[in-house]
C-alpha atoms as a PDB file:
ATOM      1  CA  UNK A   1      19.042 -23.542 -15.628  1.00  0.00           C
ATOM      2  CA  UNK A   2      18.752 -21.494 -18.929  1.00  0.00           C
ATOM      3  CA  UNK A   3      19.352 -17.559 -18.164  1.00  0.00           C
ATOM      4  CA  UNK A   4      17.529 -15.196 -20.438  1.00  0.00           C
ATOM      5  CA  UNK A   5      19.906 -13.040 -23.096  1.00  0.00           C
ATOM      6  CA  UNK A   6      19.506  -9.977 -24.471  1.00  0.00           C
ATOM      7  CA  UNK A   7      21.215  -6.840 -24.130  1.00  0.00           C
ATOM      8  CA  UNK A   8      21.668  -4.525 -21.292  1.00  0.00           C
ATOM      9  CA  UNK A   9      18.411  -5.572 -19.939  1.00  0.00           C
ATOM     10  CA  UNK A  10      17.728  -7.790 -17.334  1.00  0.00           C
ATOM     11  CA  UNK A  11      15.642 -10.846 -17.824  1.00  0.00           C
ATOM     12  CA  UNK A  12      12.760 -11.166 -14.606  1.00  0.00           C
ATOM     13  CA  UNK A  13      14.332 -15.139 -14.651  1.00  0.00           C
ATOM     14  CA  UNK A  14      17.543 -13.741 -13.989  1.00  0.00           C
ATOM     15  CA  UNK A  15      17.182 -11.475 -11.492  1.00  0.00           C
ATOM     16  CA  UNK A  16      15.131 -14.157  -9.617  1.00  0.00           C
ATOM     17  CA  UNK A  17      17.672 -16.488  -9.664  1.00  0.00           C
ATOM     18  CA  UNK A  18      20.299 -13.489  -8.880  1.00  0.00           C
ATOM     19  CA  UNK A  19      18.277 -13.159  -5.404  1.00  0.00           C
ATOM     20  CA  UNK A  20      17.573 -16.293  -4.633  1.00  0.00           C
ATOM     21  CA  UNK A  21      21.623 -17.483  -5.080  1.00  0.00           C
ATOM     22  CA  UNK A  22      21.975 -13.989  -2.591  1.00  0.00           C
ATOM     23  CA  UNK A  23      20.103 -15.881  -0.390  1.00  0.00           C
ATOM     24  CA  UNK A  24      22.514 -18.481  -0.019  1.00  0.00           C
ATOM     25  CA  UNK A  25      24.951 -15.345   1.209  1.00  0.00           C
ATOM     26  CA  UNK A  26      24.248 -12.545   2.679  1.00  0.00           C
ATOM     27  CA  UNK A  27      21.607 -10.605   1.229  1.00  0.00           C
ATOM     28  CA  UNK A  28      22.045  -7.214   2.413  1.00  0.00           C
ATOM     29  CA  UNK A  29      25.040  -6.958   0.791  1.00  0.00           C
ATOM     30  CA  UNK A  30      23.979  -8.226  -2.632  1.00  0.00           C
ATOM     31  CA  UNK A  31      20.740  -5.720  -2.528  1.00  0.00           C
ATOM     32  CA  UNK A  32      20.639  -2.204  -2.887  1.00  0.00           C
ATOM     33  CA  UNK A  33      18.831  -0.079  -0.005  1.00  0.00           C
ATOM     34  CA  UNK A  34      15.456   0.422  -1.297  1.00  0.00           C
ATOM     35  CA  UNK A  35      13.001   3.278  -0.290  1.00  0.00           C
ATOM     36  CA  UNK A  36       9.536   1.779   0.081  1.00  0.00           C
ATOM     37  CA  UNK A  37       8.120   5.381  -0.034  1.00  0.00           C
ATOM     38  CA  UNK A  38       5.595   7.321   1.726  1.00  0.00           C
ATOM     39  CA  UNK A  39       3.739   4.557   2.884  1.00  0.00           C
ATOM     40  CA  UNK A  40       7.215   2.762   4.388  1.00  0.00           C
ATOM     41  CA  UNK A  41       7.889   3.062   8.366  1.00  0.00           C
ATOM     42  CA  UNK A  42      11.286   2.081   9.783  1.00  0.00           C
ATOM     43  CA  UNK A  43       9.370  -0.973  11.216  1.00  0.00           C
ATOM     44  CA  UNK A  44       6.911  -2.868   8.793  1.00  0.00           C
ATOM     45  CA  UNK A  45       4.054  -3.939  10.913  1.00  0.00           C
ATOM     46  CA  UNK A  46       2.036  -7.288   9.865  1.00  0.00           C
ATOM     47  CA  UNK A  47      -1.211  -4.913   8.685  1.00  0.00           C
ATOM     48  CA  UNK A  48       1.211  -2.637   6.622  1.00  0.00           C
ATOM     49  CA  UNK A  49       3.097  -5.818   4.960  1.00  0.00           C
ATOM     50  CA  UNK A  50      -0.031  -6.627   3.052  1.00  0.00           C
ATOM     51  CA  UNK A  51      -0.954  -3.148   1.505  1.00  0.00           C
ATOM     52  CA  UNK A  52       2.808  -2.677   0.780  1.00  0.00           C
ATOM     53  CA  UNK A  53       2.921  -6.008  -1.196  1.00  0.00           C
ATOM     54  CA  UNK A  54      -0.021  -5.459  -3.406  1.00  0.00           C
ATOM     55  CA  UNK A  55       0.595  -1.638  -3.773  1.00  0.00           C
ATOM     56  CA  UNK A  56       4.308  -3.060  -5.290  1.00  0.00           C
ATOM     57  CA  UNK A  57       2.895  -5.877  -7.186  1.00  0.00           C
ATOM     58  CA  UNK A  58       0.468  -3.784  -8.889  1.00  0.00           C
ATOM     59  CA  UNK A  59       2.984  -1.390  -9.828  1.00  0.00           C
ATOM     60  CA  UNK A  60       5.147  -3.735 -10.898  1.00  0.00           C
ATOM     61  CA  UNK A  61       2.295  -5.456 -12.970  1.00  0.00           C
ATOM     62  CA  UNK A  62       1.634  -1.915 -14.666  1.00  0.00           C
ATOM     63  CA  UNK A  63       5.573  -1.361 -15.309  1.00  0.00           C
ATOM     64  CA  UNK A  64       5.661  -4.660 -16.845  1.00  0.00           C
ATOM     65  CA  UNK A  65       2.662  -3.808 -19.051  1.00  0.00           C
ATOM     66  CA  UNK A  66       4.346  -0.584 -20.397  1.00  0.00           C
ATOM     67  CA  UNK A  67       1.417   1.251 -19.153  1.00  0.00           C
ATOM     68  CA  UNK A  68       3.501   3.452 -16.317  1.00  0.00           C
ATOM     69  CA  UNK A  69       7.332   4.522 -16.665  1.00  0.00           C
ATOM     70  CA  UNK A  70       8.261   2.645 -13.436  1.00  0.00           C
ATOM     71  CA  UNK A  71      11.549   0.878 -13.448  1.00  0.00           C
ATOM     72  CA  UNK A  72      10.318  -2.958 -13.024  1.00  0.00           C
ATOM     73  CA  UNK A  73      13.681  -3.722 -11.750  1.00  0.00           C
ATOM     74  CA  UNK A  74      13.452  -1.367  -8.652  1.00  0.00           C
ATOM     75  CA  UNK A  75       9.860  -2.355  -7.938  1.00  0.00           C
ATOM     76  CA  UNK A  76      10.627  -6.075  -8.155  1.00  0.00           C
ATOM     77  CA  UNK A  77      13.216  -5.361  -5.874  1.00  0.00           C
ATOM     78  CA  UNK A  78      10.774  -3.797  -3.263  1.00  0.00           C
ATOM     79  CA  UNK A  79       8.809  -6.821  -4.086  1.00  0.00           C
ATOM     80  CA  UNK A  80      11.411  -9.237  -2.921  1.00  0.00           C
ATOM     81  CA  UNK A  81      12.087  -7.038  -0.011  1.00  0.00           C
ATOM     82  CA  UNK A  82       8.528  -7.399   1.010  1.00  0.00           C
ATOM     83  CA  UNK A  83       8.549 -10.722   0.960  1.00  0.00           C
ATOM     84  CA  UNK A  84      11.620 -10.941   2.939  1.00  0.00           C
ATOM     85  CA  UNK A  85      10.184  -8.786   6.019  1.00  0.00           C
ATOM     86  CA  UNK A  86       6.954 -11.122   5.453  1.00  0.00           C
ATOM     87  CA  UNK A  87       9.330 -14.662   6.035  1.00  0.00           C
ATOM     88  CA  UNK A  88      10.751 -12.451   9.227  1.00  0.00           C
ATOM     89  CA  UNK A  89       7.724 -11.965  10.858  1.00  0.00           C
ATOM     90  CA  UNK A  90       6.963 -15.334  10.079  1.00  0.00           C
ATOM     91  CA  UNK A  91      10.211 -16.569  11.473  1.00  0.00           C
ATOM     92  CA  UNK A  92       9.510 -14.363  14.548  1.00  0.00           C
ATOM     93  CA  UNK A  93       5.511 -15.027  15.352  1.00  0.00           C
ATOM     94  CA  UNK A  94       6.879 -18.811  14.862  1.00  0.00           C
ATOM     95  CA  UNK A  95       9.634 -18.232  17.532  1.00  0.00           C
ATOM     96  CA  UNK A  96       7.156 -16.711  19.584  1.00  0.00           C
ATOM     97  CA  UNK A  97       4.744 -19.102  19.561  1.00  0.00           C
ATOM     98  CA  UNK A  98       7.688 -21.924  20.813  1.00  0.00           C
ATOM     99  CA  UNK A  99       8.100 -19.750  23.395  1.00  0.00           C
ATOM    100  CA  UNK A 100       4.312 -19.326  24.183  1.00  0.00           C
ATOM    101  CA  UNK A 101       4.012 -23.012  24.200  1.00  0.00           C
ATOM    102  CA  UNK A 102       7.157 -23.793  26.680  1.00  0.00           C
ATOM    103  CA  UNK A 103       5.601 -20.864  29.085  1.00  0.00           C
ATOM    104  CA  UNK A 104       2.351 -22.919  28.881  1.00  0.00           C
ATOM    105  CA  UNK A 105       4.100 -26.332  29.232  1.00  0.00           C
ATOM    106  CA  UNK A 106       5.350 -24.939  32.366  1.00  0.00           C
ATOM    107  CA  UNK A 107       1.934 -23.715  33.650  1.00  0.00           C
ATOM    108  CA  UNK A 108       0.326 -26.515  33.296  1.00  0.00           C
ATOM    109  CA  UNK A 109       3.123 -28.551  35.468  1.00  0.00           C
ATOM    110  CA  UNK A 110       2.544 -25.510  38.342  1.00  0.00           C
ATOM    111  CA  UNK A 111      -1.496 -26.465  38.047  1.00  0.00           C
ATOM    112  CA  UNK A 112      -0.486 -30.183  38.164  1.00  0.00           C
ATOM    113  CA  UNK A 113       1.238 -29.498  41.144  1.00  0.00           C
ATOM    114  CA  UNK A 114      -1.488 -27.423  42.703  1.00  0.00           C
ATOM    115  CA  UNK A 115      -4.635 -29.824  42.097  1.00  0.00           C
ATOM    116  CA  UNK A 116      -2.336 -32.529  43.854  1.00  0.00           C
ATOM    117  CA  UNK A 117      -1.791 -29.749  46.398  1.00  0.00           C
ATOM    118  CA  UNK A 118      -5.286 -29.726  46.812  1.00  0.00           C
ATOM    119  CA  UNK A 119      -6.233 -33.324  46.520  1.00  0.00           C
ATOM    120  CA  UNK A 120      -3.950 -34.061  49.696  1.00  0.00           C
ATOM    121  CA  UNK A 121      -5.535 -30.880  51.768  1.00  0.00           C
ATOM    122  CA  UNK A 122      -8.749 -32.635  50.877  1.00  0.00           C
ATOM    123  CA  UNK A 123      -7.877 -36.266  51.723  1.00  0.00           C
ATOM    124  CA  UNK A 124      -5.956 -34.389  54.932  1.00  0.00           C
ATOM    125  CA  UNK A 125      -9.218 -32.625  56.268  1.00  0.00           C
ATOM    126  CA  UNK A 126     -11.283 -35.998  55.502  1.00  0.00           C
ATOM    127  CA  UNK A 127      -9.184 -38.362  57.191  1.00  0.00           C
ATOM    128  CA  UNK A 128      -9.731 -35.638  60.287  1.00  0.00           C
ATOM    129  CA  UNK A 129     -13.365 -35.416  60.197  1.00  0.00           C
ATOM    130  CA  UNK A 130     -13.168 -39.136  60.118  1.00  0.00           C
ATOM    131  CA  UNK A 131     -10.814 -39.661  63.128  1.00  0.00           C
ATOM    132  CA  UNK A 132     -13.208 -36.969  65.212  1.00  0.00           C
ATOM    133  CA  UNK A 133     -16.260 -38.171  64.292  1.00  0.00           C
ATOM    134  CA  UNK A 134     -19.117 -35.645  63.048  1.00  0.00           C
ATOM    135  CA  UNK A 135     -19.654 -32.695  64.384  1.00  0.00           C
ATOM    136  CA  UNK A 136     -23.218 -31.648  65.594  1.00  0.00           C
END
């Protein structure tokens, strides 16, 4: 893989591949903390992940352009971390949803049970009313 050269500045190729052979390892030690600002909570939920992302992107965008003063490298950094939180709560709703399927997997075994439950109570109160006859 060619990495970009030039200076003291960073190439967008190389910090890309810079993250994703942190990946490999363990990323929170290879990344800085980053502040996601105002908008940031200590626990991204789903709804927020989606603002945060294109807030970022368009930033970065705008950095990239030379239209704002933003450093490109910190906001492709909260970028990436973005992304990251948005593979968690994949991760997460897809662990969930194994779970969810097991718990119905079992529920539908315990209604199994009970329509045979019921099918014998039925056959049991027929095979009565047959033995005594019908009642007037």
């Amino acid at each position: 893989m060619m990495r970009g050269v030039g200076g003291p500045l960073l190439c967008i190729a190389d910090l890309l591949s810079d993250l994703s052979a942190s990946t490999d390892g363990d990323v929170q030690t290879s990344l800085p903390s980053i502040s996601v600002g105002s908008s940031s909570s200590p626990d991204l939920k789903p709804s927020n992940l989606h603002q945060l992302f294109e807030e970022t992107y368009n930033q970065l965008t705008e950095s990239l352009s030379g239209t704002t003063d933003h450093s490109w490298a910190l906001l492709t950094l909260k970028l990436c971390s973005a992304l990251e939180t948005a593979d968690k709560l994949l991760q997460t709703a897809d662990t969930n949803s194994e779970s969810l399927l097991e718990k119905i997997d079992v529920l539908k075994g315990i209604l199994k049970r009970g329509d045979s439950a019921v099918a014998v109570a039925r056959g049991l109160c027929e095979s009565r009313n047959v033995k005594e006859g019908p009642s007037v």
